[in-house]
C-alpha atoms as a PDB file:
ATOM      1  CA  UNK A   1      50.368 104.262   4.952  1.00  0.00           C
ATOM      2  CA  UNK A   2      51.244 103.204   1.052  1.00  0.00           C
ATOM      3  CA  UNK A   3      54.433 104.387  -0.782  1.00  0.00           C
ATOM      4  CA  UNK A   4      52.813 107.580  -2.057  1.00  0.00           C
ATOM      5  CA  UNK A   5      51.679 109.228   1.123  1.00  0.00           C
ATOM      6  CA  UNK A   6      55.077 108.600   2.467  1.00  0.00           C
ATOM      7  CA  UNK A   7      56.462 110.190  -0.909  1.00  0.00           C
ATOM      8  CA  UNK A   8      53.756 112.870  -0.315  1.00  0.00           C
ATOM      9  CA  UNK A   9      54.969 113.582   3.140  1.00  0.00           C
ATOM     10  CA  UNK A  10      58.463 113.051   2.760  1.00  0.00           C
ATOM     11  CA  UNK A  11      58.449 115.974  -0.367  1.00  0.00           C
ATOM     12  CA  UNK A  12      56.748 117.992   2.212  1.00  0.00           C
ATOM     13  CA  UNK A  13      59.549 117.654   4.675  1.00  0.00           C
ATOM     14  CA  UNK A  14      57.134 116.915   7.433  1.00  0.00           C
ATOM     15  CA  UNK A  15      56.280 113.476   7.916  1.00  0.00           C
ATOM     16  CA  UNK A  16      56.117 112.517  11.459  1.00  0.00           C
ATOM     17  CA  UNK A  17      54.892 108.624  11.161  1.00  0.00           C
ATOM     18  CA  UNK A  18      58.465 107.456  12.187  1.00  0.00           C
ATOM     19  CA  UNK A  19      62.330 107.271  11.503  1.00  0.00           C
ATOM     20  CA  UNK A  20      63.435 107.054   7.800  1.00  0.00           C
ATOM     21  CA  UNK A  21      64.705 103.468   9.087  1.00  0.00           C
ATOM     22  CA  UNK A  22      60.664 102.572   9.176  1.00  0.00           C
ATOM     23  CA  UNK A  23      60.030 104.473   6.074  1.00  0.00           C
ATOM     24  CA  UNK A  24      62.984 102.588   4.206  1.00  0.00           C
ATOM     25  CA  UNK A  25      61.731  98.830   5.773  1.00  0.00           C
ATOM     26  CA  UNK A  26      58.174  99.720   4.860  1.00  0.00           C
ATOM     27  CA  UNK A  27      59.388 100.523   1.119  1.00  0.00           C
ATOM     28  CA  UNK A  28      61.456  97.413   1.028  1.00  0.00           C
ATOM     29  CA  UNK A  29      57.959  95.548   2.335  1.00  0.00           C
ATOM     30  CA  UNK A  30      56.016  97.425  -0.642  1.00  0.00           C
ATOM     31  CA  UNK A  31      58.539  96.390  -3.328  1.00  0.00           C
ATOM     32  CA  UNK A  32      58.972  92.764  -2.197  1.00  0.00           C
ATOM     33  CA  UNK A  33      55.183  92.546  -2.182  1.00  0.00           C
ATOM     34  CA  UNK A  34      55.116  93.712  -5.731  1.00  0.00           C
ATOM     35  CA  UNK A  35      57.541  91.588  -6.706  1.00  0.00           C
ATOM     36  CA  UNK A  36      55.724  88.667  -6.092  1.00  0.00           C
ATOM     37  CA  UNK A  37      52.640  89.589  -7.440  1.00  0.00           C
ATOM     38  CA  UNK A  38      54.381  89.791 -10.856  1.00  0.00           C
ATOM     39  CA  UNK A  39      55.741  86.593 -10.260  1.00  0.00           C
ATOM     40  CA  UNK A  40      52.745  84.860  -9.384  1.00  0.00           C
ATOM     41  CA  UNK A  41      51.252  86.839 -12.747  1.00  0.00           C
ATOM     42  CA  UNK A  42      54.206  85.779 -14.274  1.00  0.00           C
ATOM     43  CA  UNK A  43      53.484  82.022 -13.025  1.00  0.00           C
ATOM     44  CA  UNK A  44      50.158  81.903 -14.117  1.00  0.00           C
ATOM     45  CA  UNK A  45      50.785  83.236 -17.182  1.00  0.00           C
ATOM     46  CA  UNK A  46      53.478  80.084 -18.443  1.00  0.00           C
ATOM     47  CA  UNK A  47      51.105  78.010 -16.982  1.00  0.00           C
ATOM     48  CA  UNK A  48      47.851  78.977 -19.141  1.00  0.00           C
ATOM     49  CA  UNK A  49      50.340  78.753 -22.517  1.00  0.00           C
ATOM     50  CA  UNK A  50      52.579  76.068 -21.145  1.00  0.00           C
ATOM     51  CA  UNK A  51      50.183  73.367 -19.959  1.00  0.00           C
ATOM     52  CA  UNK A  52      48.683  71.201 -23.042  1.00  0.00           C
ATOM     53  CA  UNK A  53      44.712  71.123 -23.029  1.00  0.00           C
ATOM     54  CA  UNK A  54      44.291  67.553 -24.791  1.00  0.00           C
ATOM     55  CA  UNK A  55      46.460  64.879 -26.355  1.00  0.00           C
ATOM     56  CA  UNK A  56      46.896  63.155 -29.578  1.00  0.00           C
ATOM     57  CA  UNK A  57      47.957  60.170 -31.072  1.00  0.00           C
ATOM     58  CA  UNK A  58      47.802  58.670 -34.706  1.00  0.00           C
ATOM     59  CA  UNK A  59      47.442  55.003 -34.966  1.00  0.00           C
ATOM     60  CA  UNK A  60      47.228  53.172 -38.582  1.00  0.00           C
ATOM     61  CA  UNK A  61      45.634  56.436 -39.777  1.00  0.00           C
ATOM     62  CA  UNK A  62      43.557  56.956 -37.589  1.00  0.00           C
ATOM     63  CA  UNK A  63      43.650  59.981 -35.321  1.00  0.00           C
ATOM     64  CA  UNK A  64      42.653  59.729 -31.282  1.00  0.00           C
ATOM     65  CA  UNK A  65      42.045  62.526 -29.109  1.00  0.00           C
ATOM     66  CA  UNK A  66      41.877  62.766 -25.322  1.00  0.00           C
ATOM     67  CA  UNK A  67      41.980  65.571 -22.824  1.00  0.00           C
ATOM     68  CA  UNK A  68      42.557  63.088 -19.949  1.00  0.00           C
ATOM     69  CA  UNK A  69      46.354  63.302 -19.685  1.00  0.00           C
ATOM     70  CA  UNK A  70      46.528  60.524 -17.233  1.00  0.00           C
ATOM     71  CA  UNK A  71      44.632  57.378 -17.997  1.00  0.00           C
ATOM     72  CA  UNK A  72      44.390  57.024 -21.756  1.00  0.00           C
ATOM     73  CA  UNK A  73      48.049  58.746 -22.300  1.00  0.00           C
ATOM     74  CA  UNK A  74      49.679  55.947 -19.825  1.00  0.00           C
ATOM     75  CA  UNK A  75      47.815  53.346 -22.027  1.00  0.00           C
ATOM     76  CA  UNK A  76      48.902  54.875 -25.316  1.00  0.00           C
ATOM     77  CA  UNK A  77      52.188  55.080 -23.574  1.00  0.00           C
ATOM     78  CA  UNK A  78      51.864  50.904 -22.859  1.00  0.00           C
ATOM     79  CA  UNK A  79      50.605  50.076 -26.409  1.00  0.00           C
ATOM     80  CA  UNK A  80      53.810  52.219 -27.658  1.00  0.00           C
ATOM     81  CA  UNK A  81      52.131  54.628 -29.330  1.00  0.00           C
ATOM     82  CA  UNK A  82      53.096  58.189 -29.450  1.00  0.00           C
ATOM     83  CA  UNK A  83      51.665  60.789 -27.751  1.00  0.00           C
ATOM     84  CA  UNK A  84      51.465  64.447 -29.234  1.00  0.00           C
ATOM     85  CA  UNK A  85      50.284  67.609 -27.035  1.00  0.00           C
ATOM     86  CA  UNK A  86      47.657  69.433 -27.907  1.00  0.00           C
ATOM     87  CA  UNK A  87      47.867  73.397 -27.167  1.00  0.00           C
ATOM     88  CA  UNK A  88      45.397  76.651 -27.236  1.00  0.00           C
ATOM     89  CA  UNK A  89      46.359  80.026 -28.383  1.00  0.00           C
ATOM     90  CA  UNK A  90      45.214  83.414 -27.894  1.00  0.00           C
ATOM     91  CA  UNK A  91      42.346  84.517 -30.579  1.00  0.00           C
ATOM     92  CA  UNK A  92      43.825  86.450 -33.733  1.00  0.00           C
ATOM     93  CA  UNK A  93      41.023  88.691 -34.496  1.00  0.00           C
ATOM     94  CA  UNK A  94      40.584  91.107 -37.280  1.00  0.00           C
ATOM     95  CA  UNK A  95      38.681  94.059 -37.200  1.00  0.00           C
ATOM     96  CA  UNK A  96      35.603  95.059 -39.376  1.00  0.00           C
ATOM     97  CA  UNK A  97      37.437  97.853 -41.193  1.00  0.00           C
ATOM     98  CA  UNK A  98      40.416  95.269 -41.807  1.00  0.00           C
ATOM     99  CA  UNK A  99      37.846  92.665 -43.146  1.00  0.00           C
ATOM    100  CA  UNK A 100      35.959  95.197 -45.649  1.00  0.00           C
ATOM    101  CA  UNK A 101      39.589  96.269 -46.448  1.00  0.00           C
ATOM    102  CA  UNK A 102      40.529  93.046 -47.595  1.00  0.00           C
ATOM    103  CA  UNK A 103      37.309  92.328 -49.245  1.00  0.00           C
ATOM    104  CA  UNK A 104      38.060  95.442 -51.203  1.00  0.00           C
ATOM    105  CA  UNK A 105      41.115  93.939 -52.288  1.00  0.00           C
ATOM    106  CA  UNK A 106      40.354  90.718 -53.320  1.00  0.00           C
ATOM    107  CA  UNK A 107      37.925  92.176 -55.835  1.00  0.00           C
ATOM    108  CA  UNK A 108      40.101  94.105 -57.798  1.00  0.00           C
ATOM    109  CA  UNK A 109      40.023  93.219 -61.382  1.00  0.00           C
ATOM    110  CA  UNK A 110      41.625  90.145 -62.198  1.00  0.00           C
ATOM    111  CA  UNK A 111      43.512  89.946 -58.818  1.00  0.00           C
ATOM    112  CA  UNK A 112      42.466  86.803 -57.633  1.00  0.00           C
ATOM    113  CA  UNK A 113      43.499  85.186 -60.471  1.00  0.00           C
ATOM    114  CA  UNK A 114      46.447  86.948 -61.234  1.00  0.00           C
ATOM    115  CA  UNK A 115      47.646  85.598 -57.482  1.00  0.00           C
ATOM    116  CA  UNK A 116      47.047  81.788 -59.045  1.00  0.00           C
ATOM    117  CA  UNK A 117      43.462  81.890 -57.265  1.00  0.00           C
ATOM    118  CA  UNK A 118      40.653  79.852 -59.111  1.00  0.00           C
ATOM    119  CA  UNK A 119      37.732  82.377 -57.545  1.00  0.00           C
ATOM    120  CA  UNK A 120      37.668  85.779 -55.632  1.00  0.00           C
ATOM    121  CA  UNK A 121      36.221  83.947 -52.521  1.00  0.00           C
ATOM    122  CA  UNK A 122      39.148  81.583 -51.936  1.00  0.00           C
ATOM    123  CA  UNK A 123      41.592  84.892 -52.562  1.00  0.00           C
ATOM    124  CA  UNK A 124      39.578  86.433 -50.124  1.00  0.00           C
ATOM    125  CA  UNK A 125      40.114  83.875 -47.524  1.00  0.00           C
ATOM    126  CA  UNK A 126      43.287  83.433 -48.159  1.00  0.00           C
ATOM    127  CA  UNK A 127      43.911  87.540 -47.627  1.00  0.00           C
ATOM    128  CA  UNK A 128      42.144  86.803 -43.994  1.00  0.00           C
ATOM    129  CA  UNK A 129      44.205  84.154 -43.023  1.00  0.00           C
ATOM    130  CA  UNK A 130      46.877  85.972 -43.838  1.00  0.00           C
ATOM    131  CA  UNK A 131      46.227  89.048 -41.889  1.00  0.00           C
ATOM    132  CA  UNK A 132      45.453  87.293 -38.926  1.00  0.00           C
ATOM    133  CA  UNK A 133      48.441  85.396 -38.612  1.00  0.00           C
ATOM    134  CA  UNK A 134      50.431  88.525 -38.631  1.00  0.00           C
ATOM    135  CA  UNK A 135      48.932  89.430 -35.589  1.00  0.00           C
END
């Protein structure tokens, strides 16, 4: 029995599957069980955004990148070079109507450069890139 056929039958004032002791330790069970799921979510979740997904390092200009954090970081690490993470994040998407919007906009008369913009195309992309990092 799950915690809404005991709520089901306890509003109905005639559940006979036990003593309320058993209906209390079963609810107890149910809640501790969904507490841990939504740790474990919780867990995974910090891990996915927490955990870097390649490593850097800049050396006399030059950039290196390497997504095997144990080998070439240790030598990196024994040159003395420094070692930068590398992270993901989520996808900022924009929708169609949002993108025709903003096309819209950047071809008002004179707009683009009136915002210091040398062609509509570069105000457009800048309108994008702004609207997507305000997601």
């Amino acid at each position: 029995m799950n915690a809404n056929e005991l709520a089901d039958k306890l509003e109905q004032g005639h559940w006979e599957g036990g003593t309320r002791e058993q209906a209390a330790t079963m609810l107890r069970q149910q809640q501790a069980e969904i507490e841990a799921l939504k740790q474990s979510k919780s867990d995974a979740n910090n891990k996915v955004n927490n955990e870097p997904v390649a490593w850097r390092t800049i050396v006399d200009g030059k950039t290196y990148v390497t997504d095997d954090n144990e080998f070439v970081v240790k030598m990196w690490r024994h040159n003395g070079w420094k070692e930068e993470p590398l992270y993901t994040h989520p996808a900022k998407t924009l929708t169609d109507e949002e993108i025709n919007r903003l096309w819209a906009e950047s071809h008002e008369d004179g707009i683009a450069i009136q915002q210091g913009f040398t062609t509509q195309q570069h105000y457009f992309a800048h309108l994008i890139l702004r609207k997507a990092s305000e997601k």
